[in-house]
C-alpha atoms as a PDB file:
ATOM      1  CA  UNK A   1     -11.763 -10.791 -19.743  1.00  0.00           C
ATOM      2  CA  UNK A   2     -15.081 -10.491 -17.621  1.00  0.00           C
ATOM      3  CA  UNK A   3     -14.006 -13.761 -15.844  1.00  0.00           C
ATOM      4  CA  UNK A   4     -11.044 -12.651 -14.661  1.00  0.00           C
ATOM      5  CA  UNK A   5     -12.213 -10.661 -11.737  1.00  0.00           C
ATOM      6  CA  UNK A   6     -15.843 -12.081 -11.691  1.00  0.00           C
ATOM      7  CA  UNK A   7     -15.174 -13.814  -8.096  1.00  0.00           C
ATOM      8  CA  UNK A   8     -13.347 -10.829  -5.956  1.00  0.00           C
ATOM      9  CA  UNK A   9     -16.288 -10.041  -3.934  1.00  0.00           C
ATOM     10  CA  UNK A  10     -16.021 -13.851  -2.534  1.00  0.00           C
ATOM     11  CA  UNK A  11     -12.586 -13.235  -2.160  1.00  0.00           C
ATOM     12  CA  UNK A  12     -12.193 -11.456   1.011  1.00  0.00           C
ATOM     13  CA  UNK A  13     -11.492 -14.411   3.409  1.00  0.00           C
ATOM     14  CA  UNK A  14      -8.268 -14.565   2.465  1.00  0.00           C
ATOM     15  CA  UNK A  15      -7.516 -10.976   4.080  1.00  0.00           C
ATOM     16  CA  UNK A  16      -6.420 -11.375   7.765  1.00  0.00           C
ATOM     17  CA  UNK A  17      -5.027 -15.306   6.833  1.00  0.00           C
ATOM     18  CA  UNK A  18      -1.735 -13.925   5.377  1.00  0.00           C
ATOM     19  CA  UNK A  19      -2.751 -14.461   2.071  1.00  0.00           C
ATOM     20  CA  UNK A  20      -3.949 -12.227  -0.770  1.00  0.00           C
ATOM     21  CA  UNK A  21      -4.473 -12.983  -4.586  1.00  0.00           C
ATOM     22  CA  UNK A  22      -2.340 -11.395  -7.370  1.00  0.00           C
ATOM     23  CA  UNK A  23      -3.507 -10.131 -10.585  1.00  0.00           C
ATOM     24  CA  UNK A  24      -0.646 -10.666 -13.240  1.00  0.00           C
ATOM     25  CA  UNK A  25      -0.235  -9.359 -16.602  1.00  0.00           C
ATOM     26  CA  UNK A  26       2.302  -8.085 -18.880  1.00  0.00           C
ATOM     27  CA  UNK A  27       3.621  -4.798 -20.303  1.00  0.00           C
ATOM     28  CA  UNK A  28       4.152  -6.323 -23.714  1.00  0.00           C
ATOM     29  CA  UNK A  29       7.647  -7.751 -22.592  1.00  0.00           C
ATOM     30  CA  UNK A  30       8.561 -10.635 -21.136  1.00  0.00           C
ATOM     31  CA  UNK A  31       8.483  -9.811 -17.430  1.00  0.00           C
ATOM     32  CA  UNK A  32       5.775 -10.939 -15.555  1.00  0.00           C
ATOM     33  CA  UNK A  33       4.061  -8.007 -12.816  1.00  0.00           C
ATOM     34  CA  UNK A  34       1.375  -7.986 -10.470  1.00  0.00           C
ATOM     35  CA  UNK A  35      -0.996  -5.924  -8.284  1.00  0.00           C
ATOM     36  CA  UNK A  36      -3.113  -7.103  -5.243  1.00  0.00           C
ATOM     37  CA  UNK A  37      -6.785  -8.111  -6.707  1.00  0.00           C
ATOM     38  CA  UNK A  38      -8.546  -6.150  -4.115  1.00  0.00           C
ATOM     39  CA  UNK A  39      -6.979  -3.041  -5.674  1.00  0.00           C
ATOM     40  CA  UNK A  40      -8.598  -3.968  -8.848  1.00  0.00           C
ATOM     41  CA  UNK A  41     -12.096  -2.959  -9.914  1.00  0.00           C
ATOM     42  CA  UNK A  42     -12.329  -4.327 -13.641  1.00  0.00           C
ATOM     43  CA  UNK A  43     -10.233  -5.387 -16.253  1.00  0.00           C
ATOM     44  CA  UNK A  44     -11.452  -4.113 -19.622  1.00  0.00           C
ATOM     45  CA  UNK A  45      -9.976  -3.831 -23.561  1.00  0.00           C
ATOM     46  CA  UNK A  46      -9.163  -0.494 -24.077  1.00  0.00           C
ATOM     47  CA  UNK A  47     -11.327   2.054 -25.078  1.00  0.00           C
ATOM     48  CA  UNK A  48     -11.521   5.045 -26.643  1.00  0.00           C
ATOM     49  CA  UNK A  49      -9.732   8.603 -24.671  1.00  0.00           C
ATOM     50  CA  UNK A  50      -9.540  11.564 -24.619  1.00  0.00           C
ATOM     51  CA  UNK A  51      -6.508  13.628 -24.652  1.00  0.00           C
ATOM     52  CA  UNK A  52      -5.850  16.203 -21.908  1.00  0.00           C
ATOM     53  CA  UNK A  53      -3.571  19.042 -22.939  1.00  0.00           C
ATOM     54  CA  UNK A  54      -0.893  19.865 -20.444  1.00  0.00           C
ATOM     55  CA  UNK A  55      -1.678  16.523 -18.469  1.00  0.00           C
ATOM     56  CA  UNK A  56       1.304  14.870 -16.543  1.00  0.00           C
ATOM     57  CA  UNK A  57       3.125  12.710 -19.691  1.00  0.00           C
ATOM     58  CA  UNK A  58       2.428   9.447 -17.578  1.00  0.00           C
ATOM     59  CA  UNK A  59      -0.917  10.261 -18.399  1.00  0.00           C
ATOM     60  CA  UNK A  60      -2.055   8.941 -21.895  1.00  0.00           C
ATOM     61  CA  UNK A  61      -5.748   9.887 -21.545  1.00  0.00           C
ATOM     62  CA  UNK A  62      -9.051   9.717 -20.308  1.00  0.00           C
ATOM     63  CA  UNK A  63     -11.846   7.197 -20.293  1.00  0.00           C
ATOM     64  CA  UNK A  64     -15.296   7.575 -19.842  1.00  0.00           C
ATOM     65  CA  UNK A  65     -16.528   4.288 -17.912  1.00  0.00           C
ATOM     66  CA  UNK A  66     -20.355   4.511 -17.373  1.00  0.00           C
ATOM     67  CA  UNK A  67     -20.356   8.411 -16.798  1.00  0.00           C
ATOM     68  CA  UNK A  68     -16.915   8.529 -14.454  1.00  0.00           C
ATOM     69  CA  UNK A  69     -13.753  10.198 -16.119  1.00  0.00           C
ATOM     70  CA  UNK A  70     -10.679   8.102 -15.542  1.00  0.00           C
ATOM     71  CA  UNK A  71      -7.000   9.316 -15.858  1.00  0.00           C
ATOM     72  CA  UNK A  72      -5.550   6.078 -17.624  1.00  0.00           C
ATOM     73  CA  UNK A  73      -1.694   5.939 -17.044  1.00  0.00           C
ATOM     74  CA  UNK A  74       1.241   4.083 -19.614  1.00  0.00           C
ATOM     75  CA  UNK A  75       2.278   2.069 -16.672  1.00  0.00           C
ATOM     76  CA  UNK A  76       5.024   1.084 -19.348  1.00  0.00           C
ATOM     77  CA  UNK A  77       6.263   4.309 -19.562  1.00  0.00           C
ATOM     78  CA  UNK A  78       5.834   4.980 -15.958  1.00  0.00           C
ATOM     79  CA  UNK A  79       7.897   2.434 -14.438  1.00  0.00           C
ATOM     80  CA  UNK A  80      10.721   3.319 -16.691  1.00  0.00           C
ATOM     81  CA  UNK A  81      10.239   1.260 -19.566  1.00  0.00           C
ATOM     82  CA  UNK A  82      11.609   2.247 -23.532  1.00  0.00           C
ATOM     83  CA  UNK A  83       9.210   3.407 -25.637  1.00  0.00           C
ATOM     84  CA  UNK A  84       7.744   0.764 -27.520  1.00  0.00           C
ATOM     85  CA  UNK A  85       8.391  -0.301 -30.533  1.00  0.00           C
ATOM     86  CA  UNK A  86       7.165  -1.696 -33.920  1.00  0.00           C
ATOM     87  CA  UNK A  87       3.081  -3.071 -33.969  1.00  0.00           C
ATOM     88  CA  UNK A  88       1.697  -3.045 -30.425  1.00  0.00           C
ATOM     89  CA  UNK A  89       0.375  -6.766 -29.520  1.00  0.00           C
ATOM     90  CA  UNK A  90      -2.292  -6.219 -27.400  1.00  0.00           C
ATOM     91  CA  UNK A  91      -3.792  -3.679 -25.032  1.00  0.00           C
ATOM     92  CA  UNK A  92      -5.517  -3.461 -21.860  1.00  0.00           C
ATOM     93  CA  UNK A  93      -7.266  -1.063 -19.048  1.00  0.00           C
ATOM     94  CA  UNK A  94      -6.416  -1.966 -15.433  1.00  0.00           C
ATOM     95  CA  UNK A  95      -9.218   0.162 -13.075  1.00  0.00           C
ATOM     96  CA  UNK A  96      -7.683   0.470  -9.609  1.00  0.00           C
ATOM     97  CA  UNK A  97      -8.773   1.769  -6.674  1.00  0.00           C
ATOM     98  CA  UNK A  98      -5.599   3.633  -4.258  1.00  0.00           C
ATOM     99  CA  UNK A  99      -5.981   6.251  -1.879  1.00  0.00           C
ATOM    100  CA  UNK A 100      -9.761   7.305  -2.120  1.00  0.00           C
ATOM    101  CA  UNK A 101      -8.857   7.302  -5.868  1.00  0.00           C
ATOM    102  CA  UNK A 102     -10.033   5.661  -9.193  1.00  0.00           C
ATOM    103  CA  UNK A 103      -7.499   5.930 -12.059  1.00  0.00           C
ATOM    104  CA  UNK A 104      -6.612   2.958 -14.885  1.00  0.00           C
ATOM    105  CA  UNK A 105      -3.576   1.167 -16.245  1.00  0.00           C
ATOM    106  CA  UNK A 106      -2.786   1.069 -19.809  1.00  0.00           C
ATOM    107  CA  UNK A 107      -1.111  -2.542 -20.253  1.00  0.00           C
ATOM    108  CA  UNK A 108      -0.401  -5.215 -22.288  1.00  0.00           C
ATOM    109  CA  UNK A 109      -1.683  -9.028 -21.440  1.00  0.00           C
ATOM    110  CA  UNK A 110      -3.829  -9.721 -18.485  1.00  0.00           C
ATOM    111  CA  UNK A 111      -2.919 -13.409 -17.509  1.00  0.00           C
ATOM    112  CA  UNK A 112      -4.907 -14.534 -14.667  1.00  0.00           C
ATOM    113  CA  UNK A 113      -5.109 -14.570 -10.767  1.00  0.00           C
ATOM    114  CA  UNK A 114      -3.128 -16.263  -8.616  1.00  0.00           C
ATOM    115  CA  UNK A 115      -3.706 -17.495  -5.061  1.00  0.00           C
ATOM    116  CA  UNK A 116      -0.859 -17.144  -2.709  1.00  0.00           C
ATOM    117  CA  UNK A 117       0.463 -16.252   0.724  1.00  0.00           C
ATOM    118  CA  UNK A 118       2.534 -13.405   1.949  1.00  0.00           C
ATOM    119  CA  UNK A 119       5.030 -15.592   3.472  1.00  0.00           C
ATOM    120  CA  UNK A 120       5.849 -16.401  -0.739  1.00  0.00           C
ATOM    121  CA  UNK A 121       5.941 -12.644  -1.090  1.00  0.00           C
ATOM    122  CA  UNK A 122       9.925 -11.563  -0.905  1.00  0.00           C
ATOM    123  CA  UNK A 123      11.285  -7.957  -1.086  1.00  0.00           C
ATOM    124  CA  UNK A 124      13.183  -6.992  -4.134  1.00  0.00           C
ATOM    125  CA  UNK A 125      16.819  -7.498  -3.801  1.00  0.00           C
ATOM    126  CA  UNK A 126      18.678  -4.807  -2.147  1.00  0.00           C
ATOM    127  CA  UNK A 127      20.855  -4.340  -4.759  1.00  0.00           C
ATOM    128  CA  UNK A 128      18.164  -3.423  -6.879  1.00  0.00           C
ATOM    129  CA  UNK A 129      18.517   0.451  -5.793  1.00  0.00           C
ATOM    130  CA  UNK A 130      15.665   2.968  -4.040  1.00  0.00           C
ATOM    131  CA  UNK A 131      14.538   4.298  -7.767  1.00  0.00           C
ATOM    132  CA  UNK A 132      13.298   0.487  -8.396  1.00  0.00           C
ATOM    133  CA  UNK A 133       8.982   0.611  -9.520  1.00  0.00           C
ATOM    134  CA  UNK A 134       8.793  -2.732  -7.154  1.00  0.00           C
ATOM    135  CA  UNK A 135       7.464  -3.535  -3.418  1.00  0.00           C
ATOM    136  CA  UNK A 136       8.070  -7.027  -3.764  1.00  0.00           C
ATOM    137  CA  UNK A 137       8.662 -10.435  -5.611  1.00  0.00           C
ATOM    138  CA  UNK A 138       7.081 -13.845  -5.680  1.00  0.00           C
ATOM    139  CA  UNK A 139       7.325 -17.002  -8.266  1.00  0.00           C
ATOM    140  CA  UNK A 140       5.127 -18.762 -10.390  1.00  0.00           C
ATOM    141  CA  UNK A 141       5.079 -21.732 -12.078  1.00  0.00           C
ATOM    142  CA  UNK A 142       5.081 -22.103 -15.937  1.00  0.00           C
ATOM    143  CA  UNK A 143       5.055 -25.896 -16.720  1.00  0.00           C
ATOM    144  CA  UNK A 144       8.409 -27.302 -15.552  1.00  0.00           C
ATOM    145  CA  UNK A 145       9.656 -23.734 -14.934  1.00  0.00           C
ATOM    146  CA  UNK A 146       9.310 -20.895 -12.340  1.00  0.00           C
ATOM    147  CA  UNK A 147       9.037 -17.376 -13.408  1.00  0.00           C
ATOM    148  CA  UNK A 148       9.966 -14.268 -11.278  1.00  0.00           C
ATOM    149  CA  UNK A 149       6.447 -11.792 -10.835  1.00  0.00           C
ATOM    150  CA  UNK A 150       7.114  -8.214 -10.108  1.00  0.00           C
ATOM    151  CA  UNK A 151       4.692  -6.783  -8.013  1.00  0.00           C
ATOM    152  CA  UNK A 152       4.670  -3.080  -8.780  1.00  0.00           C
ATOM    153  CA  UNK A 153       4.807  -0.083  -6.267  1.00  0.00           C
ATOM    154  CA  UNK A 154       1.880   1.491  -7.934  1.00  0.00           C
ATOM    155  CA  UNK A 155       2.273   4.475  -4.511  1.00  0.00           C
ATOM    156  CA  UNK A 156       5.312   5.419  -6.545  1.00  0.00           C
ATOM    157  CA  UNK A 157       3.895   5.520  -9.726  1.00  0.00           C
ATOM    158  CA  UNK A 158       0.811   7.728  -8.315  1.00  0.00           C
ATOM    159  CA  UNK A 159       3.278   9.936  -5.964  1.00  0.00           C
ATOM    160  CA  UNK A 160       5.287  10.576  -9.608  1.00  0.00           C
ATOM    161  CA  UNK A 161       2.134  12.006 -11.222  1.00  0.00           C
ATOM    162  CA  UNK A 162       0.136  13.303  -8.619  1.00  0.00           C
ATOM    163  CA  UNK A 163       1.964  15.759  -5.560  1.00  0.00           C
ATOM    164  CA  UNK A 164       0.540  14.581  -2.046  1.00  0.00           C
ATOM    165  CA  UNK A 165       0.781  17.552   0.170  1.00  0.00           C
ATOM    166  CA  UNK A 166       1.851  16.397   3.733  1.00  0.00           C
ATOM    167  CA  UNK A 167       1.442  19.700   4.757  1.00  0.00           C
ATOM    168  CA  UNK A 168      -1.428  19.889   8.055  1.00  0.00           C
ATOM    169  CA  UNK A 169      -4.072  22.109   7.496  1.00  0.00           C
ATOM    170  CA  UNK A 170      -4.560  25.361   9.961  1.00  0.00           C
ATOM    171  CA  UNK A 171      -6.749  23.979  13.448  1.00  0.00           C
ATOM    172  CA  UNK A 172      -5.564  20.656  13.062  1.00  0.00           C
ATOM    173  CA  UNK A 173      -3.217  21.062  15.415  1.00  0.00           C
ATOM    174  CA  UNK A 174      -3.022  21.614  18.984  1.00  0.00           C
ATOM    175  CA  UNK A 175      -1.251  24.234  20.447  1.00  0.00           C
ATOM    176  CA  UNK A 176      -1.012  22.699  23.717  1.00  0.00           C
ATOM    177  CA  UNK A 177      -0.117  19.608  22.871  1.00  0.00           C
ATOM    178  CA  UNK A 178       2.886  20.759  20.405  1.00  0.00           C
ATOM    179  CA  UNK A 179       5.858  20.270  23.520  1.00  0.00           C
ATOM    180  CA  UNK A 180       4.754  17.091  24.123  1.00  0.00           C
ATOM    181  CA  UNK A 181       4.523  15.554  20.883  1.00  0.00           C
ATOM    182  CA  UNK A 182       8.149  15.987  21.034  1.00  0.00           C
ATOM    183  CA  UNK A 183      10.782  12.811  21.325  1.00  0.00           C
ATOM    184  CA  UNK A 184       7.467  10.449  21.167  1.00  0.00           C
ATOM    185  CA  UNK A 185       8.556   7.506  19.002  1.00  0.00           C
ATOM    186  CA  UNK A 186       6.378   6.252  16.136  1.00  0.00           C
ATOM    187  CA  UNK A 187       6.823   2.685  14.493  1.00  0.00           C
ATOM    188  CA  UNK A 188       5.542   2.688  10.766  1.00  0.00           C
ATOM    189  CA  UNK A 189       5.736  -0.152   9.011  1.00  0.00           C
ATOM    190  CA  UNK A 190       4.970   0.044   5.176  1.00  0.00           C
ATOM    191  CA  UNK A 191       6.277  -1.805   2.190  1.00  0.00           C
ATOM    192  CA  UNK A 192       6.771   1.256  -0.233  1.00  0.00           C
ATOM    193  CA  UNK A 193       9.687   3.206   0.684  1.00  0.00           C
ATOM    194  CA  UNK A 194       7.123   5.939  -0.497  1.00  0.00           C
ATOM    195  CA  UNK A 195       4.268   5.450   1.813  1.00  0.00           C
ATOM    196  CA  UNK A 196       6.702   5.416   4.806  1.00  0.00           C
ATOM    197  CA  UNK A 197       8.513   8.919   3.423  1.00  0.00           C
ATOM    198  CA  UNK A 198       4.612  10.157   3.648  1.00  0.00           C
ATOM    199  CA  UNK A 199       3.944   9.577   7.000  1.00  0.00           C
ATOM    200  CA  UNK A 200       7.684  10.555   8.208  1.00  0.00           C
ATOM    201  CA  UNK A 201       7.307  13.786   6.213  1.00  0.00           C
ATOM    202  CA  UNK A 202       4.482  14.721   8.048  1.00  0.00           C
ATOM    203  CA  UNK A 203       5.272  13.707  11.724  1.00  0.00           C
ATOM    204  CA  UNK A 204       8.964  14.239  11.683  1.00  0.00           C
ATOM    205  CA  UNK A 205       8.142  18.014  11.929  1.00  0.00           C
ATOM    206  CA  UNK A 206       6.274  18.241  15.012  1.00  0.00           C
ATOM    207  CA  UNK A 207       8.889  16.546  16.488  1.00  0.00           C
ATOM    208  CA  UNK A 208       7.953  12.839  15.848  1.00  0.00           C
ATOM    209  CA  UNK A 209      10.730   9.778  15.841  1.00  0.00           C
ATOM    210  CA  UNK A 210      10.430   7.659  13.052  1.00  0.00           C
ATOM    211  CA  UNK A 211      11.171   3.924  13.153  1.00  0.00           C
ATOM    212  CA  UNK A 212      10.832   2.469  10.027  1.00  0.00           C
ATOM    213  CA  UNK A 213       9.962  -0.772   9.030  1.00  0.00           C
ATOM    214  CA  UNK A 214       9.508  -2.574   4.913  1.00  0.00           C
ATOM    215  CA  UNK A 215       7.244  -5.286   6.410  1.00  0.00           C
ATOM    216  CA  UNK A 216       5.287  -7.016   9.001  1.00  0.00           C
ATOM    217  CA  UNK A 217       7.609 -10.028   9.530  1.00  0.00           C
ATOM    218  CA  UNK A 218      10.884  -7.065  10.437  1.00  0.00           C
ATOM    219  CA  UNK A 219       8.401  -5.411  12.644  1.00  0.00           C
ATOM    220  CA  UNK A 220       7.282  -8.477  14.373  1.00  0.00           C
ATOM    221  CA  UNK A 221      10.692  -9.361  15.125  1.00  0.00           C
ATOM    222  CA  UNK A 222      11.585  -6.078  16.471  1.00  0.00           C
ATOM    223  CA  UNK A 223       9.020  -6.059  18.399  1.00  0.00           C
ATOM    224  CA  UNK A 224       9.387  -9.309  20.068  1.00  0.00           C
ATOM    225  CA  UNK A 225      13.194  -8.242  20.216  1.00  0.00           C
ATOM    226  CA  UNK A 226      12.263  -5.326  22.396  1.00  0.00           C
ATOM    227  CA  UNK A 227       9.991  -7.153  24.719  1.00  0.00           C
ATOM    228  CA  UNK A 228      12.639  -9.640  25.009  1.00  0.00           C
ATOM    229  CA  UNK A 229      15.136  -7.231  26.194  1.00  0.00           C
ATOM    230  CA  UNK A 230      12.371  -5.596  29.138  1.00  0.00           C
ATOM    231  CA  UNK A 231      11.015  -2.797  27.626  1.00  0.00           C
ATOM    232  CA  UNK A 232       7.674  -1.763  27.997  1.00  0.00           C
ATOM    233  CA  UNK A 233       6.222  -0.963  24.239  1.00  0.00           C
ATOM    234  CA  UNK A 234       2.888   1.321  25.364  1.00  0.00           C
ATOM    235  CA  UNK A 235       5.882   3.717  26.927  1.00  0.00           C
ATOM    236  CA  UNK A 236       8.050   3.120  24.183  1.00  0.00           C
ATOM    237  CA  UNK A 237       6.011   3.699  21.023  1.00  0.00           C
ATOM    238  CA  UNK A 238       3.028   6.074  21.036  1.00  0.00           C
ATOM    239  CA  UNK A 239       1.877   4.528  17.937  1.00  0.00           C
ATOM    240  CA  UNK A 240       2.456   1.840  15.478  1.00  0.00           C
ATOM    241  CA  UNK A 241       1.106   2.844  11.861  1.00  0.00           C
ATOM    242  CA  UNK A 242       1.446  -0.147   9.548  1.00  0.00           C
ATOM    243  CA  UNK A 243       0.234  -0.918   6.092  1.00  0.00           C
ATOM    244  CA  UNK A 244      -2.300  -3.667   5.110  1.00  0.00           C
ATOM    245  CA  UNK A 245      -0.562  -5.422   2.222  1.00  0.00           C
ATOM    246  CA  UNK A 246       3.130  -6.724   3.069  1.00  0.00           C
ATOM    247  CA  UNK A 247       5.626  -9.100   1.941  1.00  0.00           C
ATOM    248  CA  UNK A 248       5.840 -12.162   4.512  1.00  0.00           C
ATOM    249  CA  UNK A 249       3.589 -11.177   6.851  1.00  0.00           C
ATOM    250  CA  UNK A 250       0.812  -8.624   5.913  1.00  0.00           C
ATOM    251  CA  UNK A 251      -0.834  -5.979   8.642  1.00  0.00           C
ATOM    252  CA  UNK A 252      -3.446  -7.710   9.948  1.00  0.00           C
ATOM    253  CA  UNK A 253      -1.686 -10.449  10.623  1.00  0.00           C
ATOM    254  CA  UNK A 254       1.272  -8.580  12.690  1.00  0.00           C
ATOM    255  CA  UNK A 255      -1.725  -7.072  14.644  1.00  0.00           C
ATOM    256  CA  UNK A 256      -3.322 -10.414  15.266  1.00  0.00           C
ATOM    257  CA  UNK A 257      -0.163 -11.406  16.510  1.00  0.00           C
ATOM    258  CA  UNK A 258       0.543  -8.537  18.679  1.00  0.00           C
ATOM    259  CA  UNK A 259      -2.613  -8.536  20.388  1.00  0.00           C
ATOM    260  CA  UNK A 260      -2.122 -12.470  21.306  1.00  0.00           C
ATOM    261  CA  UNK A 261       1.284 -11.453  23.343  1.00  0.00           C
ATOM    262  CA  UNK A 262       0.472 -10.174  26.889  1.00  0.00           C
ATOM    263  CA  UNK A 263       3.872  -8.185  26.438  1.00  0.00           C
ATOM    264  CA  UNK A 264       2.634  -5.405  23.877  1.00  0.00           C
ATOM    265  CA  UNK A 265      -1.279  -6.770  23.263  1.00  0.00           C
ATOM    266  CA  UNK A 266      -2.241  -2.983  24.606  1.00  0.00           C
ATOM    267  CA  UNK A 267       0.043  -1.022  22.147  1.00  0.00           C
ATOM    268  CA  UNK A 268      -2.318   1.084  19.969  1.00  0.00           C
ATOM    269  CA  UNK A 269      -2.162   0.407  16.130  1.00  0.00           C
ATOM    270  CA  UNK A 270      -3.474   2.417  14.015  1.00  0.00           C
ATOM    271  CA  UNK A 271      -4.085   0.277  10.166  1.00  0.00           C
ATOM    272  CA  UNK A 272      -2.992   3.138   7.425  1.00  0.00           C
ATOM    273  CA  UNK A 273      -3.520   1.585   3.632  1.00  0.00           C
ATOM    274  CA  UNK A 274      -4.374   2.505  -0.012  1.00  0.00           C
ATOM    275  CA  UNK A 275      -7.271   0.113   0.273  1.00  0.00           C
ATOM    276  CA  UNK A 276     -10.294   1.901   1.439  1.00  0.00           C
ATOM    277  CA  UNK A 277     -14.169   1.293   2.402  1.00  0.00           C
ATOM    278  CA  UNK A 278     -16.206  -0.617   4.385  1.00  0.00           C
ATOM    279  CA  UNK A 279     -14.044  -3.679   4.298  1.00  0.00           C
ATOM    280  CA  UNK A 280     -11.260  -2.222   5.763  1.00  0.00           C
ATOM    281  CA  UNK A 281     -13.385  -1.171   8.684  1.00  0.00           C
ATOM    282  CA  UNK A 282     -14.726  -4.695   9.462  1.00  0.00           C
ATOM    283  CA  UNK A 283     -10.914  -6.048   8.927  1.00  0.00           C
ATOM    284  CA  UNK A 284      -9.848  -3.368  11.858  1.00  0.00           C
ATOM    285  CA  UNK A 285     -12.495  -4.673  14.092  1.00  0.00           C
ATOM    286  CA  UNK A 286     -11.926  -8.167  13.728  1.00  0.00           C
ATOM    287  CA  UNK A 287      -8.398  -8.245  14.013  1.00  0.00           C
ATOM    288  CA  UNK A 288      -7.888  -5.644  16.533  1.00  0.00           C
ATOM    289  CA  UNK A 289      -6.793  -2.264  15.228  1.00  0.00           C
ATOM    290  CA  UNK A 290      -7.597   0.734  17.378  1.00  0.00           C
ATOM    291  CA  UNK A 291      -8.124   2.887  13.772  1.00  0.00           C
ATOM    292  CA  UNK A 292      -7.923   2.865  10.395  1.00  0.00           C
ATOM    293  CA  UNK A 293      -6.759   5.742   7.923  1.00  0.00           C
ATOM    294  CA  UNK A 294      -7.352   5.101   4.021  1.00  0.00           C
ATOM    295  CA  UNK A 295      -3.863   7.044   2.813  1.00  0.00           C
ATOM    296  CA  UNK A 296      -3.141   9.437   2.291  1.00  0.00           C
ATOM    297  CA  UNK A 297      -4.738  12.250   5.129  1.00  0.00           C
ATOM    298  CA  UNK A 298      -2.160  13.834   6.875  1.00  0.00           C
ATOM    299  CA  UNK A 299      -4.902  16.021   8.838  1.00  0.00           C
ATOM    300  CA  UNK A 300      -6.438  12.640   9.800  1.00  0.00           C
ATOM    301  CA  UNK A 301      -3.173  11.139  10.629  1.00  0.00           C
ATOM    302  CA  UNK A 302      -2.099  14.211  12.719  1.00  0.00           C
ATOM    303  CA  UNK A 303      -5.554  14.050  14.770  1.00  0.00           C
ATOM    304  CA  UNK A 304      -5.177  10.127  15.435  1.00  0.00           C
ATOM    305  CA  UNK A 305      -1.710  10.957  16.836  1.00  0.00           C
ATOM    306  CA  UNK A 306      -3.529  13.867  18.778  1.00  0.00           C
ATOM    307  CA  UNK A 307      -6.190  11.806  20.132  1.00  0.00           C
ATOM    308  CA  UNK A 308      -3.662   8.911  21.405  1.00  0.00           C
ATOM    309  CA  UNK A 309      -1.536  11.422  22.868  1.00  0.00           C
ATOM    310  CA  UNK A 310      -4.422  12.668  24.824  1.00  0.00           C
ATOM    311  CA  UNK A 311      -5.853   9.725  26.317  1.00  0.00           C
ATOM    312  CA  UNK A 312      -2.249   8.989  27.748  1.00  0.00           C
ATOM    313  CA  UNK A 313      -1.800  12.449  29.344  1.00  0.00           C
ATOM    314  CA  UNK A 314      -5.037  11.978  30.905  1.00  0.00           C
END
């Protein structure tokens, strides 16, 4: 199991081509899911917990892993799944990284990594309903077969188990600045329905107009769409806040491709995503963000909006 993630460090050059590498596994059923490697820290048999009394019942435990305590969630259980039954066939810890967090996932078989690009990445069918686990879909092959991969909305999950406050902390906000936030339209673009209810429950508030979007390709085209028909996007849209890690076209991408048309290359983007640290900082400056935000600070998110505001009334 060591092997599995023994290469992610080299990894990173995919980021910013539209591509990204999937790490699949099982929940002990036959449906095959996936999260993004760069989410992943280790992969690891599972070890020993310890029980925490009154703890969210998501929450199976906690492991000790080299003196840190990590909340290890039944992502079985969370997503939904029955209970499960008769001798468990195998068992293993997920550590993840999301939102300036460390937590792990209790599964069942770890398969391998796959190598793919966003444009192979598809949204889950509409009909699927808002209460689906899922951001997205891809395919695999299996010998002479395809099989359908799940890749899980692990933002849900964590917003199920842990509350995110989008309340804005006293001093973060200006007073003088309040009347004009007003009516100022804000583009977020975000494959988890939750992520995007986040950021729209924080800003719709003071006033803020939300324009959603569930990926970069949608955005892309609406933006193009609204250059095409003469308007001018830096008066339009104060901000657009979009996600990293898309189906069909991923964040850094859509930025690289905004900042090559002379119609909207000046509208400010600010790069809001679960993945955090230095690399995210180095993606933003080579592909032309104006900031980044690791999710999920509303404070921070309500001061970036600030600052832009300012430096346009000035």
């Amino acid at each position: 199991m060591s092997n599995v993630l023994n290469s992610v460090d080299m990894r990173t050059n995919l980021v910013g081509e539209n591509r990204l590498e999937l790490l699949l596994f099982s929940l002990n059923s036959r449906q095959i899911f996936a999260i993004n490697v760069f989410k992943v820290r280790e992969v690891l048999k599972m070890p020993m917990l310890t029980k925490l009394p009154g703890s969210h019942h998501h929450i199976c435990g906690v492991a000790s892993l080299r003196g840190e305590a990590v909340p290890v969630i039944d992502l079985r259980q969370a997503i939904g799944f029955p209970p499960q039954r008769g001798e468990v066939l195998e068992e293993n810890l997920i550590i993840t990284e999301y939102n300036r967090t460390v937590q792990g996932f209790l599964v069942g078989q770890v398969r391998n990594i796959i190598n793919t690009a966003w444009t192979e990445i598809q949204p889950p069918p509409k009909n699927t309903g808002r209460s689906n686990y899922l951001t997205a879909i891809t395919q695999v092959k299996e010998g002479d077969r395809s099989e359908i991969v799940e890749i899980i909305d692990v933002e849900k999950v964590l917003a199920e188990i842990v509350h995110y406050d989008v309340s804005i902390s006293d001093g973060v906000l200006d007073a003088q600045l309040v009347n004009e936030l007003h009516g100022r339209h804000v583009l977020v673009v975000d494959d988890s329905s939750t992520a995007r209810n986040q950021v729209r429950d924080t800003l719709e508030p003071l006033g803020v107009n939300i324009i959603e979007c569930g990926d970069g390709l949608q955005a892309w085209n609406l933006l193009k769409r609204w250059c095409d028909e003469g308007k001018n996007l830096e008066q339009e849209l104060l901000m657009l806040i979009t996600d990293a890690e898309m189906p069909e076209m991923d964040g850094y991408k859509l930025t690289r491709e905004v900042r090559q048309d002379p119609r909207m290359s000046k509208l400010f983007i600010t790069l809001n995503t679960s993945l955090s640290g230095n690399f995210n900082e180095a993606m933003v400056q080579k592909v032309g963000c104006d900031r980044f935000i690791s999710k999920f600070q509303p404070d921070l998110l309500v001061q970036v909006l600030q600052e832009r505001l300012r430096d346009i009334l000035r």
